[in-house]
C-alpha atoms as a PDB file:
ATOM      1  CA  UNK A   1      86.372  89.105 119.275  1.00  0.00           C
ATOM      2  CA  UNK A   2      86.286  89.395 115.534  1.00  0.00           C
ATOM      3  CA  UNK A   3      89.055  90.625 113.536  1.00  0.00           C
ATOM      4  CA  UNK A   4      90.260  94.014 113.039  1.00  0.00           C
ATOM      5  CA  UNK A   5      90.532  95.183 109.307  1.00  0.00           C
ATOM      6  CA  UNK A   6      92.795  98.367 108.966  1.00  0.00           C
ATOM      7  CA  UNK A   7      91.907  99.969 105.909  1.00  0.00           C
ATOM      8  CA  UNK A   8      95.110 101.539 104.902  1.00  0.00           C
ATOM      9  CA  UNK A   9      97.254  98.095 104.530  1.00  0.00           C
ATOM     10  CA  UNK A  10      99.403  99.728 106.966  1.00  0.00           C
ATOM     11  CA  UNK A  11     100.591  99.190 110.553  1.00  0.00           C
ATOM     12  CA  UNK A  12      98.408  99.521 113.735  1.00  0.00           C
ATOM     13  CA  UNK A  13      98.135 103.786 114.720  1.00  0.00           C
ATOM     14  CA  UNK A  14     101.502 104.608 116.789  1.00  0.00           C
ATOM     15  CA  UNK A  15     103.725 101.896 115.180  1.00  0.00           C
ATOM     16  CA  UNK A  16     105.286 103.269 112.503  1.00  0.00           C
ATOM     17  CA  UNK A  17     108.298 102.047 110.784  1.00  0.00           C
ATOM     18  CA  UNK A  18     110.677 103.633 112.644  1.00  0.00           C
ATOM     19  CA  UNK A  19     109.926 101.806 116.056  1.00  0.00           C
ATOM     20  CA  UNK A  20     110.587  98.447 113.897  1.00  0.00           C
ATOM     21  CA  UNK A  21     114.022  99.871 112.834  1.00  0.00           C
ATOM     22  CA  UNK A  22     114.725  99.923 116.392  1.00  0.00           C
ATOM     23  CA  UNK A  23     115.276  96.414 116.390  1.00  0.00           C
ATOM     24  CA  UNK A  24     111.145  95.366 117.128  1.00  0.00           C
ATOM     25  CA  UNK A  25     111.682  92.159 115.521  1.00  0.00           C
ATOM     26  CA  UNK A  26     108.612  90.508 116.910  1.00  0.00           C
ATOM     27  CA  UNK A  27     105.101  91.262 117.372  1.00  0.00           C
ATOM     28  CA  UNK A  28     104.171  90.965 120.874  1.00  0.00           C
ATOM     29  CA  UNK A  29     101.294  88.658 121.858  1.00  0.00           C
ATOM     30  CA  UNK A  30      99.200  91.584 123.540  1.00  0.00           C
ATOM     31  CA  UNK A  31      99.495  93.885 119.669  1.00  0.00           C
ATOM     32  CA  UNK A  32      98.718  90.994 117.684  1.00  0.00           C
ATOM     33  CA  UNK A  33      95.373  89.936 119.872  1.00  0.00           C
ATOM     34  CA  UNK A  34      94.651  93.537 119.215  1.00  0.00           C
ATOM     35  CA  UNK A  35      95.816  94.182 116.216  1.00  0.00           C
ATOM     36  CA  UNK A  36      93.583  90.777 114.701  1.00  0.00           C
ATOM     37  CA  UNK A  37      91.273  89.555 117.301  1.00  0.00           C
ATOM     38  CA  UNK A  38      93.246  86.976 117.530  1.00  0.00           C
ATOM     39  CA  UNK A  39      96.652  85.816 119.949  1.00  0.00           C
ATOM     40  CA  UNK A  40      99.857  84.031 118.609  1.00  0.00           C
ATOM     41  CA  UNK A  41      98.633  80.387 120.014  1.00  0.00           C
ATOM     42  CA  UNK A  42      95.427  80.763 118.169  1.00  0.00           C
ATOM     43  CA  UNK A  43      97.208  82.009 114.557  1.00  0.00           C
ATOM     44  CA  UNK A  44     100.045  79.260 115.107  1.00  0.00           C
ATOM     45  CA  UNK A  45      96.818  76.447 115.490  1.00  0.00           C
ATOM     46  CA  UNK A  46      95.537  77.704 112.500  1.00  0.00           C
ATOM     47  CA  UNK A  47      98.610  77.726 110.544  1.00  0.00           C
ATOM     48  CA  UNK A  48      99.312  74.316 111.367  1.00  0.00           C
ATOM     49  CA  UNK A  49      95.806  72.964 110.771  1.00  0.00           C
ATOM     50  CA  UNK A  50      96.571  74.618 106.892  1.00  0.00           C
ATOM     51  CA  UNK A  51     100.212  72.795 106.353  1.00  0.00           C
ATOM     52  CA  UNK A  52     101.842  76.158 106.320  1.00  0.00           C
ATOM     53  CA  UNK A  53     105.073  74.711 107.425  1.00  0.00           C
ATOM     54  CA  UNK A  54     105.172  73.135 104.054  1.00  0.00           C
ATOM     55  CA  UNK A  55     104.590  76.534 102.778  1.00  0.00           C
ATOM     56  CA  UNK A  56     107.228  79.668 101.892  1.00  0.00           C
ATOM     57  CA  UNK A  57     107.036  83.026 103.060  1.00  0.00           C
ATOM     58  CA  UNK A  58     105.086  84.371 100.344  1.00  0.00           C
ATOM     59  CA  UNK A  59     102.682  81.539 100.612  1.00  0.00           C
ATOM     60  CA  UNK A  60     101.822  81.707 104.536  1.00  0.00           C
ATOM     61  CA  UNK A  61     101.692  85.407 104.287  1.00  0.00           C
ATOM     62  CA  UNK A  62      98.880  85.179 101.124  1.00  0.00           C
ATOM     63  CA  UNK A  63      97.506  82.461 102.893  1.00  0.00           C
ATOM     64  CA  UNK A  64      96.375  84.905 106.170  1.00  0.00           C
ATOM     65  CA  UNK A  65      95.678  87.259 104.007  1.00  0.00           C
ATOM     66  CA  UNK A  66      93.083  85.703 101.587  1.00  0.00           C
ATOM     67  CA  UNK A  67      91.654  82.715 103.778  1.00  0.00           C
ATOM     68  CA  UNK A  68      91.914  84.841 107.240  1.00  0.00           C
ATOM     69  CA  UNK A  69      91.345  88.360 105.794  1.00  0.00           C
ATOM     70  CA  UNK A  70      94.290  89.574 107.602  1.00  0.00           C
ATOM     71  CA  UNK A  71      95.794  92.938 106.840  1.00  0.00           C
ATOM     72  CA  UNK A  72      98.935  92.530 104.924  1.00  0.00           C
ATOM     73  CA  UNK A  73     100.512  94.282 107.540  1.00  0.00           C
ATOM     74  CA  UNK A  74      99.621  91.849 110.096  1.00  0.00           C
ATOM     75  CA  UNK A  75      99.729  89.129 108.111  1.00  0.00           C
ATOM     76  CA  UNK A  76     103.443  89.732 107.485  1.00  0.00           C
ATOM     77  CA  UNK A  77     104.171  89.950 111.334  1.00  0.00           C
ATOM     78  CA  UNK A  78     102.215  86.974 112.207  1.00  0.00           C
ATOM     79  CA  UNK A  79     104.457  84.800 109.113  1.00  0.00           C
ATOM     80  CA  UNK A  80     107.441  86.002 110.862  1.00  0.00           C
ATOM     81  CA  UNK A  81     106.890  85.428 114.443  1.00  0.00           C
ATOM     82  CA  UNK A  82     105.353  81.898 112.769  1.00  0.00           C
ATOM     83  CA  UNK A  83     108.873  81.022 111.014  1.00  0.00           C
ATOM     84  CA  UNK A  84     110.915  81.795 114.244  1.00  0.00           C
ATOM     85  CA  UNK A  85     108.516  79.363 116.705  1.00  0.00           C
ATOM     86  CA  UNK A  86     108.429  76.802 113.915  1.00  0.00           C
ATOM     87  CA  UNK A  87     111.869  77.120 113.319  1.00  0.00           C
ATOM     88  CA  UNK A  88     111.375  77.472 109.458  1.00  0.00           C
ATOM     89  CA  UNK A  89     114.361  79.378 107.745  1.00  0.00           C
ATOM     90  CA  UNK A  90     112.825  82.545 106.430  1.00  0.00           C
ATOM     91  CA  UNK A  91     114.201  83.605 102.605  1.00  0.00           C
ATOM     92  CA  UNK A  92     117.418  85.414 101.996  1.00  0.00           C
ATOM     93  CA  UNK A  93     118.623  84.737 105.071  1.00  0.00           C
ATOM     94  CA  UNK A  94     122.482  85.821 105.254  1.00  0.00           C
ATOM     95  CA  UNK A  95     125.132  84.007 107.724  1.00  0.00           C
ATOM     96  CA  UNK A  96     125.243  87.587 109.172  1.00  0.00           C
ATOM     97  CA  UNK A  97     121.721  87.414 110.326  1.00  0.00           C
ATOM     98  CA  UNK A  98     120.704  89.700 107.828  1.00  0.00           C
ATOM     99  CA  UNK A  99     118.738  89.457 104.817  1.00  0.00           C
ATOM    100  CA  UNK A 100     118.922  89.858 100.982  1.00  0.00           C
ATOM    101  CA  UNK A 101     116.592  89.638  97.993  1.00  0.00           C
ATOM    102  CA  UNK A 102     117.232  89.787  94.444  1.00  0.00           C
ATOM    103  CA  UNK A 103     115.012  90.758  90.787  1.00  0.00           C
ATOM    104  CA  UNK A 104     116.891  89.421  87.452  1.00  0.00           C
ATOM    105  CA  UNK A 105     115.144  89.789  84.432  1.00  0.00           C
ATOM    106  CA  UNK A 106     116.543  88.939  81.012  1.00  0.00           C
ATOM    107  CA  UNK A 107     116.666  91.696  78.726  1.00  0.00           C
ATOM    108  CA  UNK A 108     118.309  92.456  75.076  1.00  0.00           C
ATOM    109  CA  UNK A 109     121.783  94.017  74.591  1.00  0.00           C
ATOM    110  CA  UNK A 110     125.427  93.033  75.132  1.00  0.00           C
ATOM    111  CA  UNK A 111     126.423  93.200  78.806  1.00  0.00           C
ATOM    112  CA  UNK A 112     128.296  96.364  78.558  1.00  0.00           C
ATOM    113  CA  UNK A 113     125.143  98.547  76.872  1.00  0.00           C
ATOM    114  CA  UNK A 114     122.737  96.954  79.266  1.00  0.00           C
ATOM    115  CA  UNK A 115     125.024  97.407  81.892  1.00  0.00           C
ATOM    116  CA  UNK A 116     126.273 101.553  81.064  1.00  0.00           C
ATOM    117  CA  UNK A 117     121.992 101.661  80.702  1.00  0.00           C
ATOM    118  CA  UNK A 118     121.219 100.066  83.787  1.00  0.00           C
ATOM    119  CA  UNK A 119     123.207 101.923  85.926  1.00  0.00           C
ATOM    120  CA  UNK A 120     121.699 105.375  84.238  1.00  0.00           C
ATOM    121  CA  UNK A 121     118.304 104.291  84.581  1.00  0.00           C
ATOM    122  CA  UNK A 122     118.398 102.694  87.934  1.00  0.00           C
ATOM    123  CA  UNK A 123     121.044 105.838  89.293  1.00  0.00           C
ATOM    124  CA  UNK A 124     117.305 108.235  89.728  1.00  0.00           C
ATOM    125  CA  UNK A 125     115.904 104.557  92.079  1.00  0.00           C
ATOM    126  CA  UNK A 126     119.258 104.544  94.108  1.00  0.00           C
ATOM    127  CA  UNK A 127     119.200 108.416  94.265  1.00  0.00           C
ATOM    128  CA  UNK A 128     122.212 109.326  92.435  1.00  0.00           C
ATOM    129  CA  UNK A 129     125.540 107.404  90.899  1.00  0.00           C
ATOM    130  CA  UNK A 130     127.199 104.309  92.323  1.00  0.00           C
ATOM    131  CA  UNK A 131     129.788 104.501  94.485  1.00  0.00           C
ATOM    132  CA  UNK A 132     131.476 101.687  93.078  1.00  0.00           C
ATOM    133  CA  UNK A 133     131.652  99.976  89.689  1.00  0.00           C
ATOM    134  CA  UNK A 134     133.556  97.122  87.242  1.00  0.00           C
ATOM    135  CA  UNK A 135     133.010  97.208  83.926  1.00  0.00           C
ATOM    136  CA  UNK A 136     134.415  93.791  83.506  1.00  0.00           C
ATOM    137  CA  UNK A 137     133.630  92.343  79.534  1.00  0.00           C
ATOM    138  CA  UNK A 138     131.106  89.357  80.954  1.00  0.00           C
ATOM    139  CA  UNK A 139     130.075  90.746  84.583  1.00  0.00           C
ATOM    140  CA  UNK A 140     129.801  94.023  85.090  1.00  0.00           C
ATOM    141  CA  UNK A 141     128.551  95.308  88.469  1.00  0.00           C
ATOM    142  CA  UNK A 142     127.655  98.534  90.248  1.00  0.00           C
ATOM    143  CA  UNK A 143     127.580  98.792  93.797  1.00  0.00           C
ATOM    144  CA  UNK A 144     125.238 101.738  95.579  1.00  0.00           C
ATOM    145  CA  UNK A 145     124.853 102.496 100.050  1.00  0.00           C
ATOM    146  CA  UNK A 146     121.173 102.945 100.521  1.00  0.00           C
ATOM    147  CA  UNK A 147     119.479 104.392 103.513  1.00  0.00           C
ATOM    148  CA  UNK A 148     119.540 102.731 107.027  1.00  0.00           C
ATOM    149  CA  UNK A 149     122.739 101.373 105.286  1.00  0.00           C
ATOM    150  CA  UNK A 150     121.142  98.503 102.663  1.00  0.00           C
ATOM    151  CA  UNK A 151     123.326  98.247  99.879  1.00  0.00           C
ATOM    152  CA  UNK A 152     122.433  97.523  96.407  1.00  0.00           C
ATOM    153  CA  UNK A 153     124.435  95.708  93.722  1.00  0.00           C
ATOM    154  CA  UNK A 154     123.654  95.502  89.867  1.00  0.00           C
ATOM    155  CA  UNK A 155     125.104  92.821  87.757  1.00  0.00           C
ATOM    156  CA  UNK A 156     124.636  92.270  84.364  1.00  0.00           C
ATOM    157  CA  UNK A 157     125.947  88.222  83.326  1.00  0.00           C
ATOM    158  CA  UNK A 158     126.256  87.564  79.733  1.00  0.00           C
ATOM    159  CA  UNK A 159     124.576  84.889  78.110  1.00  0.00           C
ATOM    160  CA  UNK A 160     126.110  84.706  75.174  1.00  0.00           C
ATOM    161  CA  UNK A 161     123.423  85.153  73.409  1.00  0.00           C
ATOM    162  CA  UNK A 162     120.962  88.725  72.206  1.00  0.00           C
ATOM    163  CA  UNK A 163     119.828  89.496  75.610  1.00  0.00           C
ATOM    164  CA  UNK A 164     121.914  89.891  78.875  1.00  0.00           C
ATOM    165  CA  UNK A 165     120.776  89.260  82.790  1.00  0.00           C
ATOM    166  CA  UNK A 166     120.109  91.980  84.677  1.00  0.00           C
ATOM    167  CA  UNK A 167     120.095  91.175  88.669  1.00  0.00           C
ATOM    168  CA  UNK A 168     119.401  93.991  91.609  1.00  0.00           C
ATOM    169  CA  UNK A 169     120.392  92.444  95.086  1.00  0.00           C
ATOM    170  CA  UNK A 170     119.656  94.545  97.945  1.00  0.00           C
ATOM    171  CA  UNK A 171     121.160  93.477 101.320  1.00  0.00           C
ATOM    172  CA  UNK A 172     121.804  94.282 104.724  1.00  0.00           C
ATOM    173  CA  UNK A 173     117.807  94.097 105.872  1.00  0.00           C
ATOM    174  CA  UNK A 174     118.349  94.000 109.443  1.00  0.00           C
ATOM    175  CA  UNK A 175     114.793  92.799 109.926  1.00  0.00           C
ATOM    176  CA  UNK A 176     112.820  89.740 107.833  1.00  0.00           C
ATOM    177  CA  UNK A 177     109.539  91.972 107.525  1.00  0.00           C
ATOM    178  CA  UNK A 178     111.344  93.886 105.051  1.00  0.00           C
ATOM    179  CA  UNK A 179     112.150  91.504 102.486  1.00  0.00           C
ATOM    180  CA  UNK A 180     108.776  91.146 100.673  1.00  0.00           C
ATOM    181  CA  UNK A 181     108.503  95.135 100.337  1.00  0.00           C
ATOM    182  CA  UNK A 182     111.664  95.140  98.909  1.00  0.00           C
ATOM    183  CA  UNK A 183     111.264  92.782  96.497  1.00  0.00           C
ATOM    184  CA  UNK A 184     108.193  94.439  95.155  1.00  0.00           C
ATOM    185  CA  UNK A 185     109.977  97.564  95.265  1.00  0.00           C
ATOM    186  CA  UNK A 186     112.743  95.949  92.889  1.00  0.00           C
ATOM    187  CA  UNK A 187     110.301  94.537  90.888  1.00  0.00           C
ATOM    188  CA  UNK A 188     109.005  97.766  90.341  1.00  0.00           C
ATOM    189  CA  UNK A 189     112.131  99.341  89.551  1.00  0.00           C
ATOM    190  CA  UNK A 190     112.798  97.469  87.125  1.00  0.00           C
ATOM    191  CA  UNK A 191     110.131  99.062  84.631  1.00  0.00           C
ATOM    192  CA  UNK A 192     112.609 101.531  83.863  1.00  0.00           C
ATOM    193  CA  UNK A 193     114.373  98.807  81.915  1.00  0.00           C
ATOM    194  CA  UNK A 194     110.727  98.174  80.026  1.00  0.00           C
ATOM    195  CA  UNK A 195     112.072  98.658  76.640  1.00  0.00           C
ATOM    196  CA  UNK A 196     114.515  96.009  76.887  1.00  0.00           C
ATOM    197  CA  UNK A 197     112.105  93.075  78.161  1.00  0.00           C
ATOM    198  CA  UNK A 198     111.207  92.147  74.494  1.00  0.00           C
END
């Protein structure tokens, strides 16, 4: 059966996100084989055959997706489910179970003015103020609750030198399909902070 290409990047009709914050945490071998033409047995052969336990998450999930023309979507289900049976650890894994990912970038100002400007500019991607902050001299940080409760933390480190480093970790992902969204989604917010990459 050949493979299924979903147009829209997105999940299969009737799966939306809000069954996977259930708790789905795997793809069942029935969706998959027809979601991609293709079961779990058959995916795992090919994964192997391509070294992708040598490979990170990123790099198995690209992989289906350029040399496979998997959906992203799909792709990121079938790198998951892939991890568990092959026992690889996926990233930002948490001794809670959970998951975190952070974005630094190094950008110019003291810690204190990159940090009072940081927590401005990122304040409209959290969706208001933090609920918690330390305006220590070297580390400053900022602490925000998200939705489905994923918190986010800036931190500014100084470097001693003209620029300062700016980190976003956002935690508590109860499932491992979310962390490569989020870290675009961090990347992304951090264009805000555009006029202090130079």
């Amino acid at each position: 059966m050949p493979r299924r290409r979903n147009g829209s990047g997105g999940g299969p009709s009737g799966t939306g996100g809000g069954e996977r914050e259930r708790g789905e945490q795997r793809l069942s071998d029935a969706r998959l084989g027809s979601g991609t033409g293709r079961g779990a047995a058959e995916w795992f052969a090919r994964l192997d055959a391509a070294g992708a336990t040598r490979l990170s998450h990123e790099q198995i999930s690209r992989l289906l997706v350029d040399e496979f023309e998997v959906v992203p979507w799909w792709a990121e289900g079938i790198t998951v489910r892939y991890e568990q049976e092959r026992g690889i650890e996926p990233p930002g894994r948490q001794p809670d179970g959970s998951y975190a990912v952070t974005v630094g970038r190094s950008l110019r100002g003291g810690p204190l003015a990159l940090f009072d400007l940081a927590v401005g500019r990122f304040a409209r991607c959290a969706g208001g103020p933090p609920e918690v902050g330390a305006r220590a001299a070297t580390r400053p940080t900022a602490d925000w609750t998200l939705a489905h409760g994923d918190t986010l933390r800036l931190q500014v480190v100084s470097t001693g030198g003209p620029k300062g480093s700016v980190s976003l970790t956002q935690g508590g992902l109860r499932l491992p399909e979310r962390v490569q969204p989020v870290k675009e989604g961090l990347t992304r917010a951090f264009d805000v902070m555009g006029d202090r990459q130079n």
